[in-house]
N, C-alpha and C. Protein backbone atom coordinates (compact mmCIF):
# COMPACT_ATOMS: atom_id res chain seq x y z
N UNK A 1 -8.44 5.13 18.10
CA UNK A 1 -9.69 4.56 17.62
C UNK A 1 -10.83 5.50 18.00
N UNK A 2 -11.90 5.57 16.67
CA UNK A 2 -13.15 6.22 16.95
C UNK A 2 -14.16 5.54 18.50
N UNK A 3 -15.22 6.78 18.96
CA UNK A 3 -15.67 5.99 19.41
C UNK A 3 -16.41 5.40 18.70
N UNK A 4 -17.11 3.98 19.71
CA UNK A 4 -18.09 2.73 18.71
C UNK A 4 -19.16 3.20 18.37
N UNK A 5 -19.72 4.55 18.71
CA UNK A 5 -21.17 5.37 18.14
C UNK A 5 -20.97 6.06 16.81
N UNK A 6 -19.98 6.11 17.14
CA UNK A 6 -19.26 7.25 15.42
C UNK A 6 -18.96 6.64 14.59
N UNK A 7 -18.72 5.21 14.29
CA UNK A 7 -18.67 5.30 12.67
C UNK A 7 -19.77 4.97 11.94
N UNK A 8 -19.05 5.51 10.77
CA UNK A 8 -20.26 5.49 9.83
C UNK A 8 -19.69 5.25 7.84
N UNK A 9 -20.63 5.52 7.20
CA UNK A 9 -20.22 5.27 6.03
C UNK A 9 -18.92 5.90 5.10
N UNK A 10 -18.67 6.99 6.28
CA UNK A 10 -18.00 8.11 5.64
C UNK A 10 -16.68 8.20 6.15
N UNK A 11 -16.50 7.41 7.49
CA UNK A 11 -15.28 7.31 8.04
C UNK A 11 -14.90 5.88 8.38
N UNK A 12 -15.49 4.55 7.55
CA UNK A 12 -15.32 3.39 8.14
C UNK A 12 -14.00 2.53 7.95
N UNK A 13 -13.48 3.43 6.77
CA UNK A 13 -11.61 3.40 6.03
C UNK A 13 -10.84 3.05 7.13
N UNK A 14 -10.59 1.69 7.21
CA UNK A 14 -9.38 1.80 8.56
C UNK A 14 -7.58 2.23 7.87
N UNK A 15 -6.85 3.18 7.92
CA UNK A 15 -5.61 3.18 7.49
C UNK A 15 -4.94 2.39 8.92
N UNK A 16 -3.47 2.19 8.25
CA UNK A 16 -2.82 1.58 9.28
C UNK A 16 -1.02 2.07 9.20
N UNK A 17 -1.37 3.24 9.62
CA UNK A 17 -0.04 3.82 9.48
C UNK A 17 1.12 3.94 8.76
N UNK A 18 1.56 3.17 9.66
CA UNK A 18 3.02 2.26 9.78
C UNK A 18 3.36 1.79 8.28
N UNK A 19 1.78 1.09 7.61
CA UNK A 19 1.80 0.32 6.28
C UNK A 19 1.83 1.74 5.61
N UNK A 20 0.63 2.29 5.08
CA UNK A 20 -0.08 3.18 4.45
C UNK A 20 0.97 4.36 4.26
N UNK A 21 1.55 4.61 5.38
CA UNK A 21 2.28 6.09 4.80
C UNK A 21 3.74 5.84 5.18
N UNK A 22 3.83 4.82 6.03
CA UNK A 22 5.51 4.49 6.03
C UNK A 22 6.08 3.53 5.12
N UNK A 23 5.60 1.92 5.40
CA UNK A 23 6.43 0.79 4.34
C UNK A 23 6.18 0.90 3.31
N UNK A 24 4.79 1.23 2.58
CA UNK A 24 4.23 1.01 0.93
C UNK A 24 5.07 2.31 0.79
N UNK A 25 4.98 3.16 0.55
CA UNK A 25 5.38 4.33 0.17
C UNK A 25 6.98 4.47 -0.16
N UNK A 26 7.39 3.91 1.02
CA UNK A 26 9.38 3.98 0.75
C UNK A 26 9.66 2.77 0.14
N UNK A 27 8.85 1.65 0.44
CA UNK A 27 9.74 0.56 -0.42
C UNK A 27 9.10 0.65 -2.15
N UNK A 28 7.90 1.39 -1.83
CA UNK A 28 7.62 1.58 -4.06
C UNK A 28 8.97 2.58 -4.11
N UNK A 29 8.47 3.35 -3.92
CA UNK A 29 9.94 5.08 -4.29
C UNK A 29 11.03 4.15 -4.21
N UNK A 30 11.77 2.91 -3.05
CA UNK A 30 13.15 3.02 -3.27
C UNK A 30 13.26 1.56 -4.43
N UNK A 31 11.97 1.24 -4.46
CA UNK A 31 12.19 0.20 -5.76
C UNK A 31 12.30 1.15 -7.11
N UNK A 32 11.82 1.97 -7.44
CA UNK A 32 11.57 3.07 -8.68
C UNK A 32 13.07 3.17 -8.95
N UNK A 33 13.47 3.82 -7.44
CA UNK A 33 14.58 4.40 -7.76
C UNK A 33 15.85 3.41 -7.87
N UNK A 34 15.86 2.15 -7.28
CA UNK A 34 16.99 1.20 -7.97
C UNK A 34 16.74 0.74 -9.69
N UNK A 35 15.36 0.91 -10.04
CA UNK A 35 14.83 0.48 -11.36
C UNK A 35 15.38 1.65 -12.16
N UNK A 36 14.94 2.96 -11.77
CA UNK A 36 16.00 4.14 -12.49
C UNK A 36 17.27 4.00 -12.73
N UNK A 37 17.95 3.20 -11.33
CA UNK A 37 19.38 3.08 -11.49
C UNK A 37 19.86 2.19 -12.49
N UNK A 38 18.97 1.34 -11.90
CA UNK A 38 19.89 -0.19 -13.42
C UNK A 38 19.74 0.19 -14.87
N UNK A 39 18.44 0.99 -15.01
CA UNK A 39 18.46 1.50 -16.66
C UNK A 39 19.92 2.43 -16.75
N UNK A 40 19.89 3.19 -16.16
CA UNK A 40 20.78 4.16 -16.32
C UNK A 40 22.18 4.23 -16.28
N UNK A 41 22.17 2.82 -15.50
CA UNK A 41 23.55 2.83 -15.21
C UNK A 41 23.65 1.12 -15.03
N UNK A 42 23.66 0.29 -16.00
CA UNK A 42 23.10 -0.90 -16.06
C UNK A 42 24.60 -2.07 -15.52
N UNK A 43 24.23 -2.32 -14.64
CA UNK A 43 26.10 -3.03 -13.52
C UNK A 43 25.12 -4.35 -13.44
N UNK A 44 25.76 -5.40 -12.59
CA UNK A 44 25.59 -6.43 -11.99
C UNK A 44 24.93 -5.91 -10.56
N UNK A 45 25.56 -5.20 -10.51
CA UNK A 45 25.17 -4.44 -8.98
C UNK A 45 23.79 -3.88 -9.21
N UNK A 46 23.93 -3.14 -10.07
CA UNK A 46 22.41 -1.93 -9.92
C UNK A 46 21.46 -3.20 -9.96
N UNK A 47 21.73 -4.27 -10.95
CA UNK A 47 20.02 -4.77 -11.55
C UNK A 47 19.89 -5.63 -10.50
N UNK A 48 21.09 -6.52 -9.59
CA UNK A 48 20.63 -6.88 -8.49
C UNK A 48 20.17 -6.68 -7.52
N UNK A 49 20.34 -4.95 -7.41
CA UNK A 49 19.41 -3.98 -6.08
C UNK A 49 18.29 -3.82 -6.13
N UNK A 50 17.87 -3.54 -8.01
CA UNK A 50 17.08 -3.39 -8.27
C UNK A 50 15.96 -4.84 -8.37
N UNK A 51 16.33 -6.15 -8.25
CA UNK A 51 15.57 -7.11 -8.43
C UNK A 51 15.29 -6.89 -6.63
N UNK A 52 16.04 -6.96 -5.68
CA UNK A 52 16.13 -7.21 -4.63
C UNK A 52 15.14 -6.23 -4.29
N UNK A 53 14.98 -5.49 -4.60
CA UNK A 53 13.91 -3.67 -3.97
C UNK A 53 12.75 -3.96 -4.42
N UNK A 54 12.62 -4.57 -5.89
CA UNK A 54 11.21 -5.00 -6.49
C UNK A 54 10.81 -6.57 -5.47
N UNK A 55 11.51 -7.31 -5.31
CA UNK A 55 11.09 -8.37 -4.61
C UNK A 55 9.82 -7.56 -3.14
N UNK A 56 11.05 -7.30 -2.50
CA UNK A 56 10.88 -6.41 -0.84
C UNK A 56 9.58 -5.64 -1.23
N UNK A 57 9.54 -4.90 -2.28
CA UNK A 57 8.10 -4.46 -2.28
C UNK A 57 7.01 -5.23 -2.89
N UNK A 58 7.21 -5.73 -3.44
CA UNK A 58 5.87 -7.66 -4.12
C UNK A 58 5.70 -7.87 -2.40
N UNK A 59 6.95 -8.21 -1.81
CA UNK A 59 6.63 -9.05 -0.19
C UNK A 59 5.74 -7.75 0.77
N UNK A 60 6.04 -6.93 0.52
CA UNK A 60 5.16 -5.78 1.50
C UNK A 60 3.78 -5.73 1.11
N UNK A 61 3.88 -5.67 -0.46
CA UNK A 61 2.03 -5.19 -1.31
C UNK A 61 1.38 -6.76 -1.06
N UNK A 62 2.29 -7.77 -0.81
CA UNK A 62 1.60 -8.94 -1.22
C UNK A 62 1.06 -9.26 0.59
N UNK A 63 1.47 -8.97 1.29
CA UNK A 63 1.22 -9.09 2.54
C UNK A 63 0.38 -8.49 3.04
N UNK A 64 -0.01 -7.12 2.99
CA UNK A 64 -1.01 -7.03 3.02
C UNK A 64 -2.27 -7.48 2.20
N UNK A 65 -2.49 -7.77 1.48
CA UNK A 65 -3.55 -8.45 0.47
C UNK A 65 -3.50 -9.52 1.06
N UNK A 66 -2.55 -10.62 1.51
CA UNK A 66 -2.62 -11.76 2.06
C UNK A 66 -3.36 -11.48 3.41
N UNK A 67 -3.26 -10.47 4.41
CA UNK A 67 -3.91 -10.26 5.45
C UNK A 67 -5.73 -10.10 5.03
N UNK A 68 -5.46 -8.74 4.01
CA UNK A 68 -6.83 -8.79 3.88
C UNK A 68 -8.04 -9.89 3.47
N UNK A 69 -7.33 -10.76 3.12
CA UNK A 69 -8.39 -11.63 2.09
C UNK A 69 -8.71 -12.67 3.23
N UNK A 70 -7.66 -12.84 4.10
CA UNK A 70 -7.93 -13.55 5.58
C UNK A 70 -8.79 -12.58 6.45
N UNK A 71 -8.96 -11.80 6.51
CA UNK A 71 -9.86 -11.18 7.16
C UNK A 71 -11.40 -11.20 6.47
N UNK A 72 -11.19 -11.07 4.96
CA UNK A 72 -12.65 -11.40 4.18
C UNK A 72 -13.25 -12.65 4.07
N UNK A 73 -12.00 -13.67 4.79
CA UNK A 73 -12.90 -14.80 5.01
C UNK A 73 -13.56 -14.69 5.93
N UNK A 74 -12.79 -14.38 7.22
CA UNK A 74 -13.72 -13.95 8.51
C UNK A 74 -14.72 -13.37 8.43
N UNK A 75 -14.67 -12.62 7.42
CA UNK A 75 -16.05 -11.69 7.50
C UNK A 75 -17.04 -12.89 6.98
N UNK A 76 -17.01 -13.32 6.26
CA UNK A 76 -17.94 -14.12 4.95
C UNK A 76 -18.21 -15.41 6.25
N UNK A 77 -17.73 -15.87 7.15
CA UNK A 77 -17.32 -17.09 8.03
C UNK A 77 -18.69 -16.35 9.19
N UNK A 78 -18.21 -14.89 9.56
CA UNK A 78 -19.27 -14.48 10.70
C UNK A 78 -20.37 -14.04 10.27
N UNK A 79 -20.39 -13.22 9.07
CA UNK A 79 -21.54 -13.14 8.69
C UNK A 79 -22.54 -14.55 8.03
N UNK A 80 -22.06 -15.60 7.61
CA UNK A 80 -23.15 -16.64 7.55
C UNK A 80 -23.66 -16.96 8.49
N UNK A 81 -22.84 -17.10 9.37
CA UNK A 81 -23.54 -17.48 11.36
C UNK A 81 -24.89 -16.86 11.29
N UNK A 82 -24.44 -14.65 11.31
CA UNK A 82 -24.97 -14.53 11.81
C UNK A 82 -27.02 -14.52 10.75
N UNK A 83 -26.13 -14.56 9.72
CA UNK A 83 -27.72 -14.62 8.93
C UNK A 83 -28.20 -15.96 9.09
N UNK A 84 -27.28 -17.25 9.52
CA UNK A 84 -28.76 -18.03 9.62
C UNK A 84 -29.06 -18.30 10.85
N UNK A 85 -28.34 -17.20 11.60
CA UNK A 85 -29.52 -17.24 13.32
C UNK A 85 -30.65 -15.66 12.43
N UNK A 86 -30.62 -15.32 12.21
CA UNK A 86 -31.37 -14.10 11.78
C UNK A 86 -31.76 -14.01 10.53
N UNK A 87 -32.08 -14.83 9.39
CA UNK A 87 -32.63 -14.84 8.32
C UNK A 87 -33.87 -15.72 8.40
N UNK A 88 -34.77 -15.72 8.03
CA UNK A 88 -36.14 -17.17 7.73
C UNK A 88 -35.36 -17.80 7.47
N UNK A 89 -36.28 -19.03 7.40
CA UNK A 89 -34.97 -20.44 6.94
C UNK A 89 -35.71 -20.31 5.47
N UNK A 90 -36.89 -19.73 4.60
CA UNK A 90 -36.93 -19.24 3.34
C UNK A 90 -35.76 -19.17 2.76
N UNK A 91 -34.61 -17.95 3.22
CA UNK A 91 -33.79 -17.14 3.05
C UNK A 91 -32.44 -17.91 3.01
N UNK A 92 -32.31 -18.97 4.12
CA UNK A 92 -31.11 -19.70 3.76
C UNK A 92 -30.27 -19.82 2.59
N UNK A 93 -30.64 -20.33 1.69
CA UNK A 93 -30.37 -20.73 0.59
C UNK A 93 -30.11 -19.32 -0.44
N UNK A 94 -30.49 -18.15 -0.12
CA UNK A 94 -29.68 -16.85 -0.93
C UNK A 94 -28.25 -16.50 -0.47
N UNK A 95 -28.24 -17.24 0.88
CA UNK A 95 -26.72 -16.59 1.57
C UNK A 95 -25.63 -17.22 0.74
N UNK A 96 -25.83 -18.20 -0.40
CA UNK A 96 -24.96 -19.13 -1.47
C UNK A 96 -24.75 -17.81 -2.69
N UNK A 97 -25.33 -17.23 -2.35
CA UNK A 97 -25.87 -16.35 -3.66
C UNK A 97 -24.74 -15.17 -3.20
N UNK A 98 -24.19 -14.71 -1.88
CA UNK A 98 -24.15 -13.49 -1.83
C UNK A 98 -22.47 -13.71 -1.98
N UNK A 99 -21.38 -12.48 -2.99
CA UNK A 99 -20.14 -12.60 -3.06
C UNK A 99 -19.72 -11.86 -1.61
N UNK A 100 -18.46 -12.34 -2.02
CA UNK A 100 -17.62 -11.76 -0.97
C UNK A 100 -17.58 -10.27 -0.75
N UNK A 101 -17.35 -9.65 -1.59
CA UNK A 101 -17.34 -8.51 -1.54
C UNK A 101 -19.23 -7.75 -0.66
N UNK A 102 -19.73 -8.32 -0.90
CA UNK A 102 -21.30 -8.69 -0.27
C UNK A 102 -21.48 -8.60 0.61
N UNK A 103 -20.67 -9.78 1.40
CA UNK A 103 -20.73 -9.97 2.81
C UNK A 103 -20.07 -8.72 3.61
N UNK A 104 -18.72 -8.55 2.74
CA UNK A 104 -17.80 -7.19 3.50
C UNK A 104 -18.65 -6.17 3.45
N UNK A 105 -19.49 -5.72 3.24
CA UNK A 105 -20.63 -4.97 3.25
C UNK A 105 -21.58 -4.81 4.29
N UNK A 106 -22.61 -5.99 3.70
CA UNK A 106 -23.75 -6.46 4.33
C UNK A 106 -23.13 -6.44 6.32
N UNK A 107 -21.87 -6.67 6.44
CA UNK A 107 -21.15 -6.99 7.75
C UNK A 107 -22.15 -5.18 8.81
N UNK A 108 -21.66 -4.41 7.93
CA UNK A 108 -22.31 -2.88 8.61
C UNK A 108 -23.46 -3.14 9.22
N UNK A 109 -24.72 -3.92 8.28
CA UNK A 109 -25.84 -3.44 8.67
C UNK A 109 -26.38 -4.29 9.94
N UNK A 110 -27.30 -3.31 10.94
CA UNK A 110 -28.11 -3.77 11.99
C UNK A 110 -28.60 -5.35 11.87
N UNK A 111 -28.83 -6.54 12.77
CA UNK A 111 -29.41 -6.98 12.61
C UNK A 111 -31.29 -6.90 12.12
N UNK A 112 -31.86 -5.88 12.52
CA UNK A 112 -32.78 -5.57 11.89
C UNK A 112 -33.35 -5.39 10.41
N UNK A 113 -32.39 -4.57 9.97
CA UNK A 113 -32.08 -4.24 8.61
C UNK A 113 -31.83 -5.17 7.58
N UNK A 114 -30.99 -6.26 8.25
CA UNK A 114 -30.13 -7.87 7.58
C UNK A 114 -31.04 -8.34 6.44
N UNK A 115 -32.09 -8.91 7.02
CA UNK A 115 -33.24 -9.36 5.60
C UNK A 115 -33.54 -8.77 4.89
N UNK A 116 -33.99 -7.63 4.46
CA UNK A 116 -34.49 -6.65 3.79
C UNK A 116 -33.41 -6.26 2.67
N UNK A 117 -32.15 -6.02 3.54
CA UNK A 117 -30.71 -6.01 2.56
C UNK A 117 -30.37 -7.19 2.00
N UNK A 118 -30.38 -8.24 2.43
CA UNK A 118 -30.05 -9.48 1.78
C UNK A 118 -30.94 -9.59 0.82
N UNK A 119 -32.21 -9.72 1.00
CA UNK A 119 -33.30 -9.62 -0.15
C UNK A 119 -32.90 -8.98 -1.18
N UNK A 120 -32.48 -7.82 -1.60
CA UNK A 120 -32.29 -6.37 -2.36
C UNK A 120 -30.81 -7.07 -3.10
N UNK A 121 -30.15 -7.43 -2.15
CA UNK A 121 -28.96 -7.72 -2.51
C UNK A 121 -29.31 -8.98 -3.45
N UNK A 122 -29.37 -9.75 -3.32
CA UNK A 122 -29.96 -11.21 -4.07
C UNK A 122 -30.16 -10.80 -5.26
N UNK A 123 -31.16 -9.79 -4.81
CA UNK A 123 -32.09 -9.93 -6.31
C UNK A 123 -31.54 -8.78 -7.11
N UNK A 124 -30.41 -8.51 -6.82
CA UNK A 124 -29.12 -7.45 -7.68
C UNK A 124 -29.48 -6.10 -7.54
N UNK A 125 -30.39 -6.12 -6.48
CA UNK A 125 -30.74 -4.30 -6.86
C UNK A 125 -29.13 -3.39 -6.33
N UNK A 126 -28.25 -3.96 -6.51
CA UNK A 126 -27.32 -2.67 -5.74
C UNK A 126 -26.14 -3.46 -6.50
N UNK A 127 -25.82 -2.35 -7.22
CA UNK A 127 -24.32 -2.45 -8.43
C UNK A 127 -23.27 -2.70 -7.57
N UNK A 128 -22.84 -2.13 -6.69
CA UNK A 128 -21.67 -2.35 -5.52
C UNK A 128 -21.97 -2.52 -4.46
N UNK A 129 -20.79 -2.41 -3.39
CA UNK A 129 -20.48 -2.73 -2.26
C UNK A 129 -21.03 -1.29 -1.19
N UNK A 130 -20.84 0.05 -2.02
CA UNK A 130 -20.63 0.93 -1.88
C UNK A 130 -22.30 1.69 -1.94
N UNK A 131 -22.95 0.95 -2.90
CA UNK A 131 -24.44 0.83 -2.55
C UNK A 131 -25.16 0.07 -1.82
N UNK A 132 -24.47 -0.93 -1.44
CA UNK A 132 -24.96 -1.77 -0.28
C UNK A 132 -24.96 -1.10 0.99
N UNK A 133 -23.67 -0.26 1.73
CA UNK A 133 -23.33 0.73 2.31
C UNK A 133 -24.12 1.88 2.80
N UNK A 134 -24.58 2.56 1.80
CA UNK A 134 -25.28 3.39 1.42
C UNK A 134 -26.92 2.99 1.90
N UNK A 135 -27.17 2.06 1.38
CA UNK A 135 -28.67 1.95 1.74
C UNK A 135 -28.72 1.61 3.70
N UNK A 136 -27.61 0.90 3.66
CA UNK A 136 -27.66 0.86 5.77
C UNK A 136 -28.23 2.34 6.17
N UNK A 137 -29.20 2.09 7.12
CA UNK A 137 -30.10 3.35 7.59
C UNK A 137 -28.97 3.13 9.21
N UNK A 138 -29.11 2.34 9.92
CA UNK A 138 -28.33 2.85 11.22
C UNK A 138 -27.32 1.62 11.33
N UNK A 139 -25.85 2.01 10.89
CA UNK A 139 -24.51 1.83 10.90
C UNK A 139 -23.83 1.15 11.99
N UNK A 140 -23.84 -0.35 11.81
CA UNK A 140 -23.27 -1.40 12.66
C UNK A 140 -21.75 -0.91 12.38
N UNK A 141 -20.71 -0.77 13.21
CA UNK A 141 -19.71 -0.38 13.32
C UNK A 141 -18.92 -1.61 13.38
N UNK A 142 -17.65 -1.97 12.64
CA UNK A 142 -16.65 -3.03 12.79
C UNK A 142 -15.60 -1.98 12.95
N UNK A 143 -15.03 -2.15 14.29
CA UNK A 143 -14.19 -2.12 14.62
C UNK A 143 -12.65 -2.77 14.92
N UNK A 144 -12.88 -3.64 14.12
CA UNK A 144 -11.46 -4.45 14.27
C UNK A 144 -11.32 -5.22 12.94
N UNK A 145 -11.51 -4.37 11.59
CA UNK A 145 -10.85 -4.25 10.55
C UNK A 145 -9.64 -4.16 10.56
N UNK A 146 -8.60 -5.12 10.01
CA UNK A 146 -7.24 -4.95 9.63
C UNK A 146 -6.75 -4.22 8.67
């Protein structure tokens, strides 16, 4: 792990090994390659390896996505906290307004910064997540992204 002063917009990508370059990787390739097999050589055997390899990789791709979207609740869960200890109570009522993808964002910026971005954000000035990002001037670090 980085230290907690160093991240920033440019390195905030958490990979996770093990997933990223070991399980996704061999169980797509060895699903391909039982799916090559059953065309090619079409048995009881092949298309059942091949259902069995496509399953195993649905259960790997689907698991992670199942992690992540539990973690985007968390985010969406801590970040309301923390905007309505730190928003006007004006402001309350935009935090209904902001998507998920929003919050996974908005999560970076300083408490300082928070209103000003939420404002901007509301009122659609920023096409993505990735411009939301972008406009953070000094980079609240999450460190315990899954």
């Amino acid at each position: 792990m980085t230290d907690p002063g160093t991240q920033n917009i440019g390195n905030h990508t958490r990979w996770m090994p093990l997933f990223h370059f070991f399980a996704q990787p061999v169980t797509m390739f060895y699903a391909l390659y039982q799916i090559k097999l059953a065309i090619s050589s079409p048995t009881t055997d092949t298309i059942v390896y091949a259902l069995f390899t496509f399953a195993v990789t649905c259960a790997v791709l689907t698991s992670r996505l199942m992690a992540n979207t539990v973690q985007d609740r968390i985010i969406r869960l801590e970040e309301t906290l923390r905007m309505q200890r730190i928003l006007p109570a004006s402001m309350h009522g935009d935090i209904a307004k902001i998507t998920r993808g929003q919050f996974v964002a908005l999560r970076f910026a300083p408490d300082a910064e928070l209103p000003e971005l939420v404002r901007r954000t509301v009122a659609g000035e920023f096409p993505n997540q990735k411009a939301i990002k972008q406009a953070i001037k000094n980079w609240r670090g999450d460190y315990l992204r899954a």
